[in-house]
N, C-alpha and C. Protein backbone atom coordinates (compact mmCIF):
# COMPACT_ATOMS: atom_id res chain seq x y z
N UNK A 1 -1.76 66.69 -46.50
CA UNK A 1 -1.92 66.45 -45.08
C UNK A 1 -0.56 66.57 -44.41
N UNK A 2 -0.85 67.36 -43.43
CA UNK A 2 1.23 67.29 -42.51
C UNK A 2 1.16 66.28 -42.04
N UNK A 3 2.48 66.48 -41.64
CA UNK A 3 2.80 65.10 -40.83
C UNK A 3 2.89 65.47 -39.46
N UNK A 4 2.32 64.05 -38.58
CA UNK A 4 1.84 64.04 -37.13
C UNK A 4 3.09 64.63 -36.71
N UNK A 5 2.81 65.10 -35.49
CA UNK A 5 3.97 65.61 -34.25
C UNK A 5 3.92 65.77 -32.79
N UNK A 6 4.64 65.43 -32.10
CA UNK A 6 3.80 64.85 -30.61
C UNK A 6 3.64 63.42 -30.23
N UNK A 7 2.39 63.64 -29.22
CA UNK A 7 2.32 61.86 -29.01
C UNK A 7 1.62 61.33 -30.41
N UNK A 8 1.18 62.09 -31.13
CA UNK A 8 0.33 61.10 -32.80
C UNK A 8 1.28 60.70 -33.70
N UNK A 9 2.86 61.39 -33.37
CA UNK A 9 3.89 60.92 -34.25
C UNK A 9 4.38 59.39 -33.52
N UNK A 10 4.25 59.45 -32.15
CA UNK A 10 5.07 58.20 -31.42
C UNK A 10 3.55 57.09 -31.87
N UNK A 11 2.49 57.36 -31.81
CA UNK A 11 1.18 56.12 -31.57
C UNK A 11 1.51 55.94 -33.12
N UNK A 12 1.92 56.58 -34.14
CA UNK A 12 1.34 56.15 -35.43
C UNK A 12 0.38 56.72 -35.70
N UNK A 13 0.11 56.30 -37.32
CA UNK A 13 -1.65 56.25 -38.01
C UNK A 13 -2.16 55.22 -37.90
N UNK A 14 -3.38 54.88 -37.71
CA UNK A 14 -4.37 53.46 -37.59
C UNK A 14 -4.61 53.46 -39.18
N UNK A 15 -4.80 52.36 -39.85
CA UNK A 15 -4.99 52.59 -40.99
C UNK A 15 -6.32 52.16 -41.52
N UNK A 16 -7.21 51.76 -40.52
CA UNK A 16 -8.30 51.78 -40.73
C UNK A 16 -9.44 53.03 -40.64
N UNK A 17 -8.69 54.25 -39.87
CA UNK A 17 -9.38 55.03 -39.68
C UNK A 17 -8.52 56.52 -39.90
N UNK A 18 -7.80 56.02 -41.12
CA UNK A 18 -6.86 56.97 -41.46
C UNK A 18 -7.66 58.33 -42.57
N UNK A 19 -8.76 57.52 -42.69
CA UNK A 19 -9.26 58.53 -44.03
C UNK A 19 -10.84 59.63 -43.24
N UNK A 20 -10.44 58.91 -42.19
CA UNK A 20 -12.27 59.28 -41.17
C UNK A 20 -11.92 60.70 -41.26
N UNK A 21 -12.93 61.37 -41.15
CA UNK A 21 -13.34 62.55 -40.59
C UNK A 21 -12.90 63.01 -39.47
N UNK A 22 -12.66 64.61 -38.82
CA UNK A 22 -11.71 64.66 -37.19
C UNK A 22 -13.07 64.55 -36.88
N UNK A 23 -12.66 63.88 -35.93
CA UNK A 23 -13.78 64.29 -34.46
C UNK A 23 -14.77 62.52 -34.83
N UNK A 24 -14.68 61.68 -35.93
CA UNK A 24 -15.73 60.99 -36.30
C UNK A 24 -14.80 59.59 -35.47
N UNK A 25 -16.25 58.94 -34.92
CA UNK A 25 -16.06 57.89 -33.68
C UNK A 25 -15.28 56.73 -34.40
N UNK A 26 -14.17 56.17 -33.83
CA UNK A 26 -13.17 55.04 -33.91
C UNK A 26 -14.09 53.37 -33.77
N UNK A 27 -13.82 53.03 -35.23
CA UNK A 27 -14.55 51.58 -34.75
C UNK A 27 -13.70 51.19 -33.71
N UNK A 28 -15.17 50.14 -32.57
CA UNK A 28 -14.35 49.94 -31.82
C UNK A 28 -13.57 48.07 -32.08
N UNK A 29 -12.82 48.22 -31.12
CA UNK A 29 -11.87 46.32 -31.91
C UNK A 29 -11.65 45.90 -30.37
N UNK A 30 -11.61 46.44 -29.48
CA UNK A 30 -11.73 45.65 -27.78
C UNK A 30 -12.70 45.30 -27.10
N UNK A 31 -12.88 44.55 -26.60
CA UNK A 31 -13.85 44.53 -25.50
C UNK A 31 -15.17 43.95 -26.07
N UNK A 32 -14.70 43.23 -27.26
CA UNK A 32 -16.12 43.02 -28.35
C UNK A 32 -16.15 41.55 -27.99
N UNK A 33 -15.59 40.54 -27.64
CA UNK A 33 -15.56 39.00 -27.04
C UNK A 33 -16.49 38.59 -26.26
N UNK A 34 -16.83 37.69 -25.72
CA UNK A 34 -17.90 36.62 -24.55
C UNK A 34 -16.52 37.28 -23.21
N UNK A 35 -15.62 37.60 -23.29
CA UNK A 35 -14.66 38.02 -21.83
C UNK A 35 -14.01 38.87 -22.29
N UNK A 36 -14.21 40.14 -21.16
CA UNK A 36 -13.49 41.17 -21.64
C UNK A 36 -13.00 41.17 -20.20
N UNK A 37 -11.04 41.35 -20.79
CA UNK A 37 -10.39 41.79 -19.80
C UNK A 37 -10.08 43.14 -18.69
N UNK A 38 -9.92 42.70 -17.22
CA UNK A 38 -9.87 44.08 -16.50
C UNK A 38 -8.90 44.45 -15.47
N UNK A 39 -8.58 45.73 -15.74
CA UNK A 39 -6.93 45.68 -14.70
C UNK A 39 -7.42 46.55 -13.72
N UNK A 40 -7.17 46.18 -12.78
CA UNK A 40 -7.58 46.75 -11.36
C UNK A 40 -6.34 46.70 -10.40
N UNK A 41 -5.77 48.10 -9.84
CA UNK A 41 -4.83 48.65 -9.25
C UNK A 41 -4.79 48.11 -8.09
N UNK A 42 -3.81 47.88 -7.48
CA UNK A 42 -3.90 47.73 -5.90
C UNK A 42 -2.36 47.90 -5.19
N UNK A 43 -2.45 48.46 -3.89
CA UNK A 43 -0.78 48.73 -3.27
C UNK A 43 -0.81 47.52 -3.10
N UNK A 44 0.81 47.03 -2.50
CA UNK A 44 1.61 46.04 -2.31
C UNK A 44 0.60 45.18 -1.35
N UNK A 45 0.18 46.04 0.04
CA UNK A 45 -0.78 45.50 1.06
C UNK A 45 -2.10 44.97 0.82
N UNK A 46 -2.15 46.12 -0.45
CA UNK A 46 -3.83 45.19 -0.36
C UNK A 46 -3.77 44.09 -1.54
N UNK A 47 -2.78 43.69 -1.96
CA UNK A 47 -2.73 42.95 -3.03
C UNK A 47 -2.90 41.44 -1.64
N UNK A 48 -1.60 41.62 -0.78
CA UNK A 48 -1.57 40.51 -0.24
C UNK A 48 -2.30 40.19 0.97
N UNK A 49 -3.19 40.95 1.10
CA UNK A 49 -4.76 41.09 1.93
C UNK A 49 -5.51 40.44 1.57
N UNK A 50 -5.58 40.41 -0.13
CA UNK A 50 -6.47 39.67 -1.18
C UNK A 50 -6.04 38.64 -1.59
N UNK A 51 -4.75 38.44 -1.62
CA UNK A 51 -4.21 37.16 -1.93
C UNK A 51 -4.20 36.00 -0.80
N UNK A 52 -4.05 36.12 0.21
CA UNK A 52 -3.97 35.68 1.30
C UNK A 52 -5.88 35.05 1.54
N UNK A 53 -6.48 35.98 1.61
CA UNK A 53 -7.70 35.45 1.72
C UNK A 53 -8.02 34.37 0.34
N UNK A 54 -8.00 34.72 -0.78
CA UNK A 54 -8.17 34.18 -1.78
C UNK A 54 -7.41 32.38 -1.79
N UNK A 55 -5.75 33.04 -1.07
CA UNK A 55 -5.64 31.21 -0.50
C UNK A 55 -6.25 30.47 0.16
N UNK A 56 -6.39 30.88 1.33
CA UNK A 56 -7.10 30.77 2.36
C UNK A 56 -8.41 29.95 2.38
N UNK A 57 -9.17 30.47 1.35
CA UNK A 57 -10.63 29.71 0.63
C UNK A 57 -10.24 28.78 -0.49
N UNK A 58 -9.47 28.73 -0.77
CA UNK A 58 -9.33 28.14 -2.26
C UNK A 58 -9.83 28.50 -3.41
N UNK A 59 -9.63 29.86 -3.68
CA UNK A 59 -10.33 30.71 -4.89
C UNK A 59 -9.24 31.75 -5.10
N UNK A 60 -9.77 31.58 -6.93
CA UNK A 60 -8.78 32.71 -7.11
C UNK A 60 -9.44 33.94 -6.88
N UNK A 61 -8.20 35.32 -7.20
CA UNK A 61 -8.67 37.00 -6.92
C UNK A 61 -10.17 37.01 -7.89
N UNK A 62 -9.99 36.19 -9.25
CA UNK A 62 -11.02 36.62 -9.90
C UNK A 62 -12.03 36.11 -9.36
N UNK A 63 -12.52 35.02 -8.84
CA UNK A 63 -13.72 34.16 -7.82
C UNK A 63 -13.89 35.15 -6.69
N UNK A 64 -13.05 35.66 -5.74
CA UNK A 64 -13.48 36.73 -5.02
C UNK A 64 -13.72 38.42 -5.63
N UNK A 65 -13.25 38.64 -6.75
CA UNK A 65 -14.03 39.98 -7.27
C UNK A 65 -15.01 39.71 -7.76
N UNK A 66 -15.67 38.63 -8.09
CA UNK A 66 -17.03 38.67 -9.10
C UNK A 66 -17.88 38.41 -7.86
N UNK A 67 -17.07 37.75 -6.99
CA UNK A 67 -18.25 37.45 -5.42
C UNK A 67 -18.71 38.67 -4.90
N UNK A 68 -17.45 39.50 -4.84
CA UNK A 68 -17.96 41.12 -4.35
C UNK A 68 -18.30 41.99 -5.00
N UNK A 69 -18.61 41.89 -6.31
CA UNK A 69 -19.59 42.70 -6.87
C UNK A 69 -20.83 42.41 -7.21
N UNK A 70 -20.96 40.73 -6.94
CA UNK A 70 -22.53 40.03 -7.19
C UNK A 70 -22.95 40.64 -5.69
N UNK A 71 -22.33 40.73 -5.09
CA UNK A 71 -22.92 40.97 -3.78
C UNK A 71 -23.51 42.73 -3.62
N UNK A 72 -22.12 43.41 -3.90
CA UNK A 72 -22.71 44.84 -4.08
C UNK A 72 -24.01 45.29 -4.87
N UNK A 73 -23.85 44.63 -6.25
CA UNK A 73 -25.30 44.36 -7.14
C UNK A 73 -26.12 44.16 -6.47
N UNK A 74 -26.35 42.88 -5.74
CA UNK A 74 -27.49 42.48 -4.80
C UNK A 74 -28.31 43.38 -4.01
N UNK A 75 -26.97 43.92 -2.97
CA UNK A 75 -27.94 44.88 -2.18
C UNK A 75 -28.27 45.86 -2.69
N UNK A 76 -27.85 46.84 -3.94
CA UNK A 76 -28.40 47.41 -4.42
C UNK A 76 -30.08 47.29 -5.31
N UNK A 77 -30.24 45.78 -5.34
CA UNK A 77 -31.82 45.26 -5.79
C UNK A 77 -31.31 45.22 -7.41
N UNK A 78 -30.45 44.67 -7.84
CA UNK A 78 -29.79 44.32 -8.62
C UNK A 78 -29.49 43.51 -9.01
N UNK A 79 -29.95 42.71 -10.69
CA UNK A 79 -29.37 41.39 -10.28
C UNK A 79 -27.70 40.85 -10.50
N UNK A 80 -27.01 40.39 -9.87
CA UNK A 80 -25.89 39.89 -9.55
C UNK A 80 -25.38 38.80 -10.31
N UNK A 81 -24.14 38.96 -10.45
CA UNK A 81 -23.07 38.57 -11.62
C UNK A 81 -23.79 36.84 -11.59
């Protein structure tokens, strides 16, 4: 087998899935918990658009994103977070 070159030389080998087949699917090891974490982008402004409101009520960013997507769910006839 050669040796990696590129970005597969900087990531390493996984050594659980060092012997797999190309192309054959990566067990997965994230996102497998009761809470899976989520990063969501925002400019400087709308951070403190959201932060500001979020003081404002006494809730955190995460209490107002799950509010606005139970809500988007909703009107879609969906049931909500």
């Amino acid at each position: 087998m050669s040796k990696p070159t590129g970005l597969a030389a900087f990531a390493g080998t996984s050594t659980k899935n060092a012997g797999a087949a190309p192309g054959a699917a990566l067990a997965r090891e994230r996102g497998k918990g009761a809470l899976v974490a989520l990063t969501v982008r925002l400019t400087r402004p709308q951070w403190e658009r959201i932060h500001q409101l979020a003081v404002s009520e006494g809730v955190s960013i995460q209490q107002l994103a799950v509010r606005g997507l139970s809500h988007v769910l909703s009107e879609r006839g969906l049931a909500d977070l």
